[in-house]
Protein backbone atom coordinates (compact mmCIF):
# COMPACT_ATOMS: atom_id res chain seq x y z
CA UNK A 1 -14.36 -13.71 -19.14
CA UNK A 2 -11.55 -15.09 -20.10
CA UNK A 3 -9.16 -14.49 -22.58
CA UNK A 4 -7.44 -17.58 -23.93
CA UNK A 5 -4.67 -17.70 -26.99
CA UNK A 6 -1.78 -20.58 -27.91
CA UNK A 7 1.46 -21.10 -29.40
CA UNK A 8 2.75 -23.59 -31.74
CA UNK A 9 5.90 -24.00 -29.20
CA UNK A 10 6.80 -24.26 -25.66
CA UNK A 11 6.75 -21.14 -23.58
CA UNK A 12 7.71 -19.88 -20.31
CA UNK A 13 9.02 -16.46 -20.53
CA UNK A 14 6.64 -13.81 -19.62
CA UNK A 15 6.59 -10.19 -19.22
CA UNK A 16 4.73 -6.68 -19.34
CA UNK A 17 5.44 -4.36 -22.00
CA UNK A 18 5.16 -0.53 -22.10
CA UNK A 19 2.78 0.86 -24.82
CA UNK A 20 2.10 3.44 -26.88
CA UNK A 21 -1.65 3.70 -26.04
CA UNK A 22 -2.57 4.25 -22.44
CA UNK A 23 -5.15 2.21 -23.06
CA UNK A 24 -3.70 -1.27 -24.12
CA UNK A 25 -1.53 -3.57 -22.13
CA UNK A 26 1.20 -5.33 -23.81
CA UNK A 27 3.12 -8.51 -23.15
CA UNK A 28 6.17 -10.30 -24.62
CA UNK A 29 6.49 -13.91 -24.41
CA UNK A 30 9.76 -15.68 -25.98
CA UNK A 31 9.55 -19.64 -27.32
CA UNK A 32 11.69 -22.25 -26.11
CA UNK A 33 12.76 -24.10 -28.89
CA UNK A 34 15.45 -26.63 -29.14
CA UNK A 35 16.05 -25.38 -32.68
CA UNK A 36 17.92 -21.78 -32.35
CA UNK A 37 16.81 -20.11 -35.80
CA UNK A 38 13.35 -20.76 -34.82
CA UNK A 39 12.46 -19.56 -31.72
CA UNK A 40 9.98 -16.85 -32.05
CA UNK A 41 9.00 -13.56 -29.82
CA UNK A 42 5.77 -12.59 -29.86
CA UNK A 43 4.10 -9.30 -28.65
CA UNK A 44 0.73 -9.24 -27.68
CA UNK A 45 -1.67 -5.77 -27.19
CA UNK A 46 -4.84 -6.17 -25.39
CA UNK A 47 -7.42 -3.50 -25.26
CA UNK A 48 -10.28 -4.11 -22.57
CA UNK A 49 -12.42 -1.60 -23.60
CA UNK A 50 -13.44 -3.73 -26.86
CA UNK A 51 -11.77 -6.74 -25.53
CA UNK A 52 -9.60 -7.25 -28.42
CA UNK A 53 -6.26 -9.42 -28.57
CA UNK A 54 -3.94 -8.24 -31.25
CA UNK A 55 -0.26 -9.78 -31.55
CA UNK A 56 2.44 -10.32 -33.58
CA UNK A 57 5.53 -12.12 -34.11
CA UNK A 58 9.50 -12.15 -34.90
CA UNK A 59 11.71 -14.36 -35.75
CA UNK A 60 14.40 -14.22 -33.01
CA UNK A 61 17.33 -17.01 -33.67
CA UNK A 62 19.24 -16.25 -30.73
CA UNK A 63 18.32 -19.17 -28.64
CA UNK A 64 16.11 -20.05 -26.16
CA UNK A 65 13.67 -17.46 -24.08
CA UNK A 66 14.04 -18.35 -19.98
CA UNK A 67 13.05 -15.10 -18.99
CA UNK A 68 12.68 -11.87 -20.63
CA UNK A 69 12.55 -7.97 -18.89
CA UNK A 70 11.34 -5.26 -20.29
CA UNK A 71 12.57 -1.28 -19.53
CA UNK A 72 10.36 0.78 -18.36
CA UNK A 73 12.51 4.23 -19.87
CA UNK A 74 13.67 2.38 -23.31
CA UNK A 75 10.30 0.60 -24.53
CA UNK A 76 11.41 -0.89 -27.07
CA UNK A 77 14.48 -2.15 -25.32
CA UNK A 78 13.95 -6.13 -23.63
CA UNK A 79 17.07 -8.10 -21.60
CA UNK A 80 16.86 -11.83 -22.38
CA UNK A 81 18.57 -15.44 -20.74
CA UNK A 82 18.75 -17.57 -23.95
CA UNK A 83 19.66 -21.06 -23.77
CA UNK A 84 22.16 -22.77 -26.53
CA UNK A 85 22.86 -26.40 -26.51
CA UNK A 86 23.24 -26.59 -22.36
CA UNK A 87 24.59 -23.21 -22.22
CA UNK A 88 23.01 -19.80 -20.78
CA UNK A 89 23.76 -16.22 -21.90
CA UNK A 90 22.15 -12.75 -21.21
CA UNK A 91 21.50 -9.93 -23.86
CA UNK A 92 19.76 -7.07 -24.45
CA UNK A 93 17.85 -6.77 -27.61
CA UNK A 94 16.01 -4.00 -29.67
CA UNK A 95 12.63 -4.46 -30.56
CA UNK A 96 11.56 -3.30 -34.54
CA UNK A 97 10.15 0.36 -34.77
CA UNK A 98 6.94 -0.58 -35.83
CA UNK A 99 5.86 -1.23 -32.46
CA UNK A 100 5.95 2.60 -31.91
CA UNK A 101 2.25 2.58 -33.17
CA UNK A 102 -0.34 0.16 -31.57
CA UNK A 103 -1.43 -3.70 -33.16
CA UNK A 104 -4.91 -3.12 -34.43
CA UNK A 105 -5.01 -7.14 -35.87
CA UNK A 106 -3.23 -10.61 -35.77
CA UNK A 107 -0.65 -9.81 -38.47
CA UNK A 108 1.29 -13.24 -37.90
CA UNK A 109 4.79 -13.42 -38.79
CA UNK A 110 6.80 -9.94 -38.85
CA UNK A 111 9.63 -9.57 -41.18
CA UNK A 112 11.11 -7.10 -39.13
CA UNK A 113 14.64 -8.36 -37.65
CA UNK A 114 15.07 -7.87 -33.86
CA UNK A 115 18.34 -6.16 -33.45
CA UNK A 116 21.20 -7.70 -30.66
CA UNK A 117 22.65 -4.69 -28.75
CA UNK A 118 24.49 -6.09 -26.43
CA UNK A 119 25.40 -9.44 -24.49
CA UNK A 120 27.32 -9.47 -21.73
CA UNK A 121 27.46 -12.90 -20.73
CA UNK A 122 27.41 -16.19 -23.20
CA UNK A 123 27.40 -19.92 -22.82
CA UNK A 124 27.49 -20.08 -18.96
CA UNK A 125 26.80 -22.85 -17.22
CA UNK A 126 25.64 -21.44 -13.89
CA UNK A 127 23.68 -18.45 -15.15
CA UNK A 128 20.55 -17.87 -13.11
CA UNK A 129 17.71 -17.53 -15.03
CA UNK A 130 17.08 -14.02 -13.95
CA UNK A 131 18.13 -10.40 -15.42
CA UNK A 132 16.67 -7.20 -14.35
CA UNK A 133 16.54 -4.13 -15.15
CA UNK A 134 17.57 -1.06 -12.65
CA UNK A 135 14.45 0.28 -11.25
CA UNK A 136 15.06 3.63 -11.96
CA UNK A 137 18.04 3.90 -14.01
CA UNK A 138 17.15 2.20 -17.00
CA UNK A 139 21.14 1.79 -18.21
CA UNK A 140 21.99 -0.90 -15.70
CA UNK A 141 20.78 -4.48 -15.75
CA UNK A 142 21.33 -7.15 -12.80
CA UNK A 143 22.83 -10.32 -13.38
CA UNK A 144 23.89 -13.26 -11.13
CA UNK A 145 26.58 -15.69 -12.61
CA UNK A 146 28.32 -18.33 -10.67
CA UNK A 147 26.82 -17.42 -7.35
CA UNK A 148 28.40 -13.60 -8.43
CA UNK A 149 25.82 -10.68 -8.70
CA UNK A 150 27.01 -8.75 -11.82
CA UNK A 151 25.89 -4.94 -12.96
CA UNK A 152 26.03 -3.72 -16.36
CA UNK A 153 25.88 -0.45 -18.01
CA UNK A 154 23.74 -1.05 -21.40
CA UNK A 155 24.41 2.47 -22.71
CA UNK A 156 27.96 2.26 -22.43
CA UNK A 157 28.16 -1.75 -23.00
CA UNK A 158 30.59 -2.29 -20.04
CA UNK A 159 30.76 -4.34 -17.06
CA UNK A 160 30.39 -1.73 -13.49
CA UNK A 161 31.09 -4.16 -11.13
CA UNK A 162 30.45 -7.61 -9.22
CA UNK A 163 29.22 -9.02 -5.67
CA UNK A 164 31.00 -11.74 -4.42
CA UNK A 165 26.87 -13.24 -2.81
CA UNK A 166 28.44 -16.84 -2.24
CA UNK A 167 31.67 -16.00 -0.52
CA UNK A 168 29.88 -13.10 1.44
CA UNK A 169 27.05 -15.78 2.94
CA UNK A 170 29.96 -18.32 3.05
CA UNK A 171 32.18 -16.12 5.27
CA UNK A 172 29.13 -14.90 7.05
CA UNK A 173 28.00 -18.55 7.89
CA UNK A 174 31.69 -19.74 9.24
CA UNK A 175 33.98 -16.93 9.43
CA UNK A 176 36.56 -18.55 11.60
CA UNK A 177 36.57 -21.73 9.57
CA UNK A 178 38.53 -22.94 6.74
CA UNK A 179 36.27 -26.52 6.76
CA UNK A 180 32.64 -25.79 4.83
CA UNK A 181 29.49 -26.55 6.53
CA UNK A 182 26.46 -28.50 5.66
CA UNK A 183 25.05 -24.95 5.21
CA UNK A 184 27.73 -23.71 3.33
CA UNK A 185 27.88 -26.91 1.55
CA UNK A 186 24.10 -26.36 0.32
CA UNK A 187 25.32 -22.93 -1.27
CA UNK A 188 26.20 -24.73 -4.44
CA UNK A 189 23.14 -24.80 -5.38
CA UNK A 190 22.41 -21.94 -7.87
CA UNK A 191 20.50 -18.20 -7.25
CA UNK A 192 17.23 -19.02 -7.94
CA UNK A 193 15.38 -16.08 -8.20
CA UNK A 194 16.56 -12.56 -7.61
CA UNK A 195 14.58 -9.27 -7.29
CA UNK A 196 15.59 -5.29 -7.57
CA UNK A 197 13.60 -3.10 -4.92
CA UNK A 198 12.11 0.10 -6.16
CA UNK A 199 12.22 1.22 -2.63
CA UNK A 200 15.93 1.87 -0.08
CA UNK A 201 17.14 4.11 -2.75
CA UNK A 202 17.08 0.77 -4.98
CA UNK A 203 20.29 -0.43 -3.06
CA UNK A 204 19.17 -3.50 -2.04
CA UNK A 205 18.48 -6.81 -3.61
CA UNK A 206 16.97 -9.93 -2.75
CA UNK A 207 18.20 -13.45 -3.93
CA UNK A 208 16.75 -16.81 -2.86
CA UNK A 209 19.32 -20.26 -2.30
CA UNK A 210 17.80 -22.91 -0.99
CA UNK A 211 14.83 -22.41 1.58
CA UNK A 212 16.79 -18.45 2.72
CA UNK A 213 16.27 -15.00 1.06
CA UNK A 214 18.88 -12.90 1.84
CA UNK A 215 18.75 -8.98 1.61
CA UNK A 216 21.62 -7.51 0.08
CA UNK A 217 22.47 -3.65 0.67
CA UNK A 218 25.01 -3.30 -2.67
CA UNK A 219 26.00 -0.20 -1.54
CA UNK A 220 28.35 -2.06 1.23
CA UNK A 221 31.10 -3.93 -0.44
CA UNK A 222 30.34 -7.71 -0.31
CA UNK A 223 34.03 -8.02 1.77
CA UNK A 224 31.63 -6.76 5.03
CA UNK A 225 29.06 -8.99 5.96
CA UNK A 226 26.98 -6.43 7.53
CA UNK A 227 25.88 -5.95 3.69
CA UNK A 228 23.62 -8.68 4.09
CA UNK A 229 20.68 -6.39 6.16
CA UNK A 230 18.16 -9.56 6.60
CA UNK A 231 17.74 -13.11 6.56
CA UNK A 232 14.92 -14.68 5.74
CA UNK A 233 14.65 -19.08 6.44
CA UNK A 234 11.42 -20.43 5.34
CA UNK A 235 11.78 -23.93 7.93
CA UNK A 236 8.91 -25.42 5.68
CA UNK A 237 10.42 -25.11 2.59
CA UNK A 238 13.17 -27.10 0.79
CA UNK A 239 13.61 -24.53 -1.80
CA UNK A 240 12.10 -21.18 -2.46
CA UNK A 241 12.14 -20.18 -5.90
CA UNK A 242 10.12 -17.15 -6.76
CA UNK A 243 10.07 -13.58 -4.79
CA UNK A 244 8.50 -10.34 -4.83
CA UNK A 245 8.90 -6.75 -2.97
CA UNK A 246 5.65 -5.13 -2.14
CA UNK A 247 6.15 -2.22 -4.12
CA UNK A 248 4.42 0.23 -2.00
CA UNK A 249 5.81 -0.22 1.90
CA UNK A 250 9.51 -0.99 2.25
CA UNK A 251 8.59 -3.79 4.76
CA UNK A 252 7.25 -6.26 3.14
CA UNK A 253 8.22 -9.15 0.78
CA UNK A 254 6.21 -12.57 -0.85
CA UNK A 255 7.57 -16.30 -1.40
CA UNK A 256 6.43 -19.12 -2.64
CA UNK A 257 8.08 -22.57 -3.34
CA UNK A 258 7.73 -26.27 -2.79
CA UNK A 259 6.25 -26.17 0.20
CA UNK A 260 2.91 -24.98 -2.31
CA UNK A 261 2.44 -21.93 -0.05
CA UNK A 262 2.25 -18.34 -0.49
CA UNK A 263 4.31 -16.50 2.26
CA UNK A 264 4.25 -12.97 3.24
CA UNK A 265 6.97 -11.82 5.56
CA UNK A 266 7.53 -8.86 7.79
CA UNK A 267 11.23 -8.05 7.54
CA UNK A 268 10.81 -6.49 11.54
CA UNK A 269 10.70 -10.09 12.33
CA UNK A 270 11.31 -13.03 9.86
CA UNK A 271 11.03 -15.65 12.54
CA UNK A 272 7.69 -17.05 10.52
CA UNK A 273 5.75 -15.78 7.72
CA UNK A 274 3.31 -12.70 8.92
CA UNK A 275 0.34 -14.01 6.62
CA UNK A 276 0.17 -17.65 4.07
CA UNK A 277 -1.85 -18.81 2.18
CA UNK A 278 -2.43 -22.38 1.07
CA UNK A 279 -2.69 -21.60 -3.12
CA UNK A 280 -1.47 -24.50 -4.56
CA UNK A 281 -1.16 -28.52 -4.63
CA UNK A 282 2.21 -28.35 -6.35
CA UNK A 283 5.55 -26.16 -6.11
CA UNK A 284 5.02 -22.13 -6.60
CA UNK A 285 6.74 -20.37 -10.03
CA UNK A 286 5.73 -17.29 -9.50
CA UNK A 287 4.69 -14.85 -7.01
CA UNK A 288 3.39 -11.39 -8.26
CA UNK A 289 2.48 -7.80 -6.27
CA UNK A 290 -0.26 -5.48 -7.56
CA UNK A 291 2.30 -2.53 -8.58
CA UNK A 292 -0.69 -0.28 -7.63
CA UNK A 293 -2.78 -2.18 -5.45
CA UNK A 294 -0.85 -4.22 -3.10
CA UNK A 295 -2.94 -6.51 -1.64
CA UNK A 296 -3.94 -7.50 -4.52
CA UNK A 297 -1.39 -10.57 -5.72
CA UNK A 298 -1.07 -13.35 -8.02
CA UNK A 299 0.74 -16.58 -7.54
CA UNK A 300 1.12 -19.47 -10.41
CA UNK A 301 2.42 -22.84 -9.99
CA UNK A 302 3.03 -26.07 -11.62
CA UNK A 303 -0.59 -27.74 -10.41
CA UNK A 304 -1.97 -25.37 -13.13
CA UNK A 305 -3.52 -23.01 -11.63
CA UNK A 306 -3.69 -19.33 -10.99
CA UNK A 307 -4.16 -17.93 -7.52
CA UNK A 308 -5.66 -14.20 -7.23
CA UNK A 309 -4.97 -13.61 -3.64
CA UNK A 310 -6.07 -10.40 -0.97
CA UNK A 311 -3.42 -9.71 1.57
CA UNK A 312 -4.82 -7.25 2.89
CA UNK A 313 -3.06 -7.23 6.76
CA UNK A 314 0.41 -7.12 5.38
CA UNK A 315 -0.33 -4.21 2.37
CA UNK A 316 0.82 -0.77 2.33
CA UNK A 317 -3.11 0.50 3.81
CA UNK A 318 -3.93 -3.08 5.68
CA UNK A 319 -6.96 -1.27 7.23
CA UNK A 320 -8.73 0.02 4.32
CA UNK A 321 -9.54 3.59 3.49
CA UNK A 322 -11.10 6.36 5.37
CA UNK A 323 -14.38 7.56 3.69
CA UNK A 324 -16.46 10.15 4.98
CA UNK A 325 -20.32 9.17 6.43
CA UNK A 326 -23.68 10.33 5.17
CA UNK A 327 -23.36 14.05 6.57
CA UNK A 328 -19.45 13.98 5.19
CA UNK A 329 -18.23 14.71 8.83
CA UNK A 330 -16.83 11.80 10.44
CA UNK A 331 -14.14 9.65 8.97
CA UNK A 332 -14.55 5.89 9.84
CA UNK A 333 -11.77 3.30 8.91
CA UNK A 334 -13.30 0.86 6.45
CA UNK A 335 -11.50 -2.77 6.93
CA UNK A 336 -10.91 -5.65 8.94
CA UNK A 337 -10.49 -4.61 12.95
CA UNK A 338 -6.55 -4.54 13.45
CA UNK A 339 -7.57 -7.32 16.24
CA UNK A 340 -8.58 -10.22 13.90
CA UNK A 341 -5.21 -12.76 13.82
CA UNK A 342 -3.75 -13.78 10.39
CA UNK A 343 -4.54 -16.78 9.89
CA UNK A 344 -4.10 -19.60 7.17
CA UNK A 345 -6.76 -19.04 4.32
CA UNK A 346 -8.53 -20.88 1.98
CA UNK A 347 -10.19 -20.24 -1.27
CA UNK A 348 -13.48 -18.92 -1.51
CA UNK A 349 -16.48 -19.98 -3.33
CA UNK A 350 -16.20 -17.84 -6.58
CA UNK A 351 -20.36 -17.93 -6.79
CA UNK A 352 -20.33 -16.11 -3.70
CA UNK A 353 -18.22 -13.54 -4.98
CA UNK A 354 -20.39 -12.59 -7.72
CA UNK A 355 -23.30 -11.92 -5.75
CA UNK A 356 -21.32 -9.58 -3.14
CA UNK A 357 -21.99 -6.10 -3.47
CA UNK A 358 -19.58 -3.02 -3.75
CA UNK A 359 -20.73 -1.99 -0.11
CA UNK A 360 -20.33 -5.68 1.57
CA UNK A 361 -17.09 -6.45 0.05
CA UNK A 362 -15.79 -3.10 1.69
CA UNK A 363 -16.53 -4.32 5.14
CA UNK A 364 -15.28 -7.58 4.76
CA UNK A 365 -11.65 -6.87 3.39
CA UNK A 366 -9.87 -9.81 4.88
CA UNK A 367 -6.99 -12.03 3.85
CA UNK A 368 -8.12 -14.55 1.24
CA UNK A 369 -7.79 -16.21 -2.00
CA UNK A 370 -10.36 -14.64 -4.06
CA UNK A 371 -10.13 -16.70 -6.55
CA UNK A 372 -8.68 -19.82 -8.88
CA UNK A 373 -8.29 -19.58 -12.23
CA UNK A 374 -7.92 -23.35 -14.06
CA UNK A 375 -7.71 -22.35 -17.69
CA UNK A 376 -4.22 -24.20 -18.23
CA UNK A 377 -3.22 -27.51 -18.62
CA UNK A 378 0.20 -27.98 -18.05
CA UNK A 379 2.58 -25.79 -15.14
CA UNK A 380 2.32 -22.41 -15.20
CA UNK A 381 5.89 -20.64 -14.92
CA UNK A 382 4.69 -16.93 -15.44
CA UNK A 383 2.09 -14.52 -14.01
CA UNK A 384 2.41 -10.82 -14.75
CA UNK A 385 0.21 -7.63 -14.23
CA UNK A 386 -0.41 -5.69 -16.91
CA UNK A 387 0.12 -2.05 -16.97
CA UNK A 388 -3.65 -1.85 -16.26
CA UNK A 389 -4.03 -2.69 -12.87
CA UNK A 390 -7.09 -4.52 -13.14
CA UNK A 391 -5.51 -6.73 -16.01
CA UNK A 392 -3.04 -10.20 -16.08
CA UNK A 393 -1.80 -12.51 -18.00
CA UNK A 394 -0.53 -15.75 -17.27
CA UNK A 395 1.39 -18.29 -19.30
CA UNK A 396 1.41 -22.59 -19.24
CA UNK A 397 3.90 -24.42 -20.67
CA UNK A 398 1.40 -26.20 -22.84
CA UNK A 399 2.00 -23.09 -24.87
CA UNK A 400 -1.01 -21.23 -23.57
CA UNK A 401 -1.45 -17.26 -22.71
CA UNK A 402 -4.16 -16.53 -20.78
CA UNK A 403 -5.35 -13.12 -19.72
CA UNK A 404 -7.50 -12.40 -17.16
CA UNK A 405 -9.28 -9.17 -15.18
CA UNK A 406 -9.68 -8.52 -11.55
CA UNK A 407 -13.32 -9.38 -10.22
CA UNK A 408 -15.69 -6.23 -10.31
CA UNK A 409 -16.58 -6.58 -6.51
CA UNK A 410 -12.91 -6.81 -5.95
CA UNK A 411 -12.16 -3.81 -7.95
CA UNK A 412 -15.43 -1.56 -6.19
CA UNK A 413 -14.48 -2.56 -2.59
CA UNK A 414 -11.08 -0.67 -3.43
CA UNK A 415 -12.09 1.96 -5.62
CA UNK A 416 -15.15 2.94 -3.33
C-alpha cells in the first residue's frame, strides 16, 4: 500500500536523508516557488514498521529548490541549486539541530532557521542543475558551470580546482581543426546530468550532453584527452538526461531520456545498450540503482509513472545466488541460464505477481518491469531509495510525494 502526501507548492527536488533511527527513512524535498521568502523545505521520516509518515517544515528564503544532496558523513549538512529571477546558484546549507532526534508527528511549520554555510556559485546562467557530494570524502562537492566541472572544499570554503569538460570533448572531437563541427557545435548545449562513482577510487565522473555520456578520469588533467576513459552514444536518443552507476560492479551504468527507454550499458562495449527496457510513453527524469540490491531499479518520467524494474543480466550477481539442496551438499546456481538473450521487456501483469510464491519467483529471475506505479498526476522528476532498501519515494510536480515498498515476492526471491 501506498503511501500518498501533498504540498501546497510545486516540487521537484528530491532526496534521501540520513537518520537518527535505523529504523526510519528520511527524505528532503525543497519547493519551487517563484516567490524567494517562501519557498519551504520539508523533511519527511517514515517508519514501516507502523507505517507512519511524520514531517516537518522550514522556511528556507533562499530561492528556488532544483535539486538538493544530502551527505552521507555530515547529516545534517544538504548542497542545494536555487533558482533567483532566471539565475542559478549552488550552496550548502545546515539543517536545525532538532532533527538530531526522530519526527514522532506532523508538527507543520518549524521556526527553526536553516543556516547558509557556504555558496560557491550565484546567479549563473549556465549552472547545471546538479551538485554532488564526494562519495567518500564528505568535504568536496561537484559542480558543473559553463560546460566547466568545478570541486569545492566545504570545510575550508574554497574552490580546489576546475575541468575544462567542453574544451576537452571539443579538442578530442577535432583536434587538428580551428573550424567547429556539427558535433562540436551541439556541445553548447548544457551538462545535463552528472554522476560521482563510488567505485575507480571515485576518480571518475560521468556527465551526459546531448544523446553521449562521457567518462571522465579527473585524476588526468582535462589538457589530455585520454582523460575521457569511455564514450557512450545512445543513436536512439536525442538527449539523455538522467544517469546512474551500478553501485556494486564497476561495469555497469543506466540511462534514460527521450527516447522513453531505460538503457543499461556494458562499458566493455558501448556499441548498443546490453539490456532496455520500454518503461515509459514520455521522456525519462530519473533513473535510480538499488544501492544494495542492484537489479533492483527505479525509473520516473514525465508520463507519470513509476517504473520498478529487475535487471537482473547486467547486476553485480546476474545469475542469482548459490543455495545449498535438501541434504546441504550440492550448491546449484539459482537464476536465469546465462544462455537466455536480453531482450526488450515489457511490464508484467501486477495480479500475477501477487500470487507468485517465494520459491517460483527464485527460478524465474529474469529481466523485467515488475511493476508500474500510477499514483501521480503530473511528471515525475524524482525517484529515490530510501535508506531501507525495500523503501522509495517518488515525487510529481503536481506537488505530490509518494512512497512506496518493494513487492514481497520480489523481496523473498532475493532474500531466500
Amino acid at each position: 500500500m501506498s503511501i500518498v502526501t501533498t504540498f501546497e507548492s510545486q516540487c521537484r527536488a528530491l532526496t534521501v536523508a540520513p537518520s537518527p533511527d535505523e529504523n526510519a527513512s528520511r527524505f528532503l524535498i525543497g519547493t519551487l516557488n517563484p516567490k524567494c521568502e517562501d519557498n519551504l523545505l520539508y523533511l519527511f521520516e517514515y517508519k514501516d514498521d507502523n507505517n507512519n509518515l511524520a514531517k516537518v517544515s522550514f522556511r528556507f528564503p533562499y530561492g528556488e529548490s532544483w535539486s538538493l544532496s544530502s551527505s552521507n558523513r555530515y547529516p545534517k549538512l544538504v548542497s542545494a541549486v536555487l533558482g533567483v529571477k532566471g539565475t542559478l546558484s549552488v550552496g550548502v546549507y545546515k539543517l536545525p539541530d532538532e532533527l538530531d532526534s526522530t519526527i514522532e508527528d506532523d508538527y507543520g511549520l518549524s521556526e527553526s532557521p536553516i543556516e547558509k554555510l557556504y555558496e560557491p556559485i550565484s546567479q549563473s546562467k549556465n549552472l547545471s542543475r546538479q551538485s554532488h557530494w564526494h562519495p567518500e570524502d564528505s568535504c568536496q562537492i561537484l559542480t558543473c558551470d559553463n560546460g566547466t566541472m568545478q570541486f569545492w572544499d566545504v570545510g575550508e570554503q574554497k574552490h580546489v580546482r576546475d575541468f575544462a569538460l567542453l574544451q576537452l570533448i571539443e579538442r578530442s572531437l577535432s583536434p587538428n581543426s580551428d573550424n567547429p563541427t556539427n558535433n562540436q557545435k551541439d556541445l553548447k548545449s548544457r551538462v545535463t546530468d552528472l554522476r560521482w562513482s563510488s567505485l575507480f577510487n571515485c576518480s571518475v565522473v560521468a556527465a551526459t550532453i546531448g544523446p553521449q555520456i562521457y567518462g571522465i578520469d579527473t585524476r588526468i588533467p582535462d589538457s589530455n584527452s585520454s582523460s575521457i576513459c569511455w564514450l557512450i552514444e545512445d543513436k536512439r536518443c536525442n538527449r539523455i538526461r538522467t544517469i546512474d552507476f551500478n553501485p556494486n560492479s564497476q561495469y555497469y551504468i543506466a540511462s534514460g531520456g527521450d527516447d522513453c527507454r531505460a538503457n543499461f550499458w556494458d562499458l566493455r562495449n558501448t556499441s548498443g545498450p546490453a539490456l532496455y527496457m520500454q518503461t515509459h510513453s514520455h521522456w525519462i527524469w530519473s533513473i535510480r540503482y538499488n544501492p544494495f540490491h542492484d537489479q533492483l531499479v527505479l525509473s520516473a518520467g514525465s508520463d507519470s509513472r513509476v517504473a520498478l524494474m529487475r535487471a537482473q543480466t547486467v547486476a553485480s550477481e546476474p545469475y542469482g545466488h548459490l543455495s545449498l539442496d535438501d541434504d546441504g551438499d550440492d550448491c546449484n546456481v539459482v537464476g536465469e541460464s546465462p544462455d537466455q538473450d536480453v531482450t526488450h521487456v515489457s511490464a508484467s501483469d501486477p495480479e500475477d505477481e501477487e500470487h507468485d510464491t517465494p520459491a517460483t519467483k527464485v527460478k524465474e529471475r529474469k529481466d523485467e518491469v515488475i511493476h508500474i506505479y500510477e499514483e501521480h498526476d503530473d511528471a515525475v522528476y524524482a525517484t529515490e531509495w530510501a535508506t531501507d532498501p525495500w523503501i522509495f519515494a517518488s515525487l510529481g510536480f503536481e506537488s505530490r510525494l509518494v512512497i512506496n515498498r518493494v513487492p514481497k515476492s520480489e523481496k523473498f526471491s532475493i532474500l531466500f
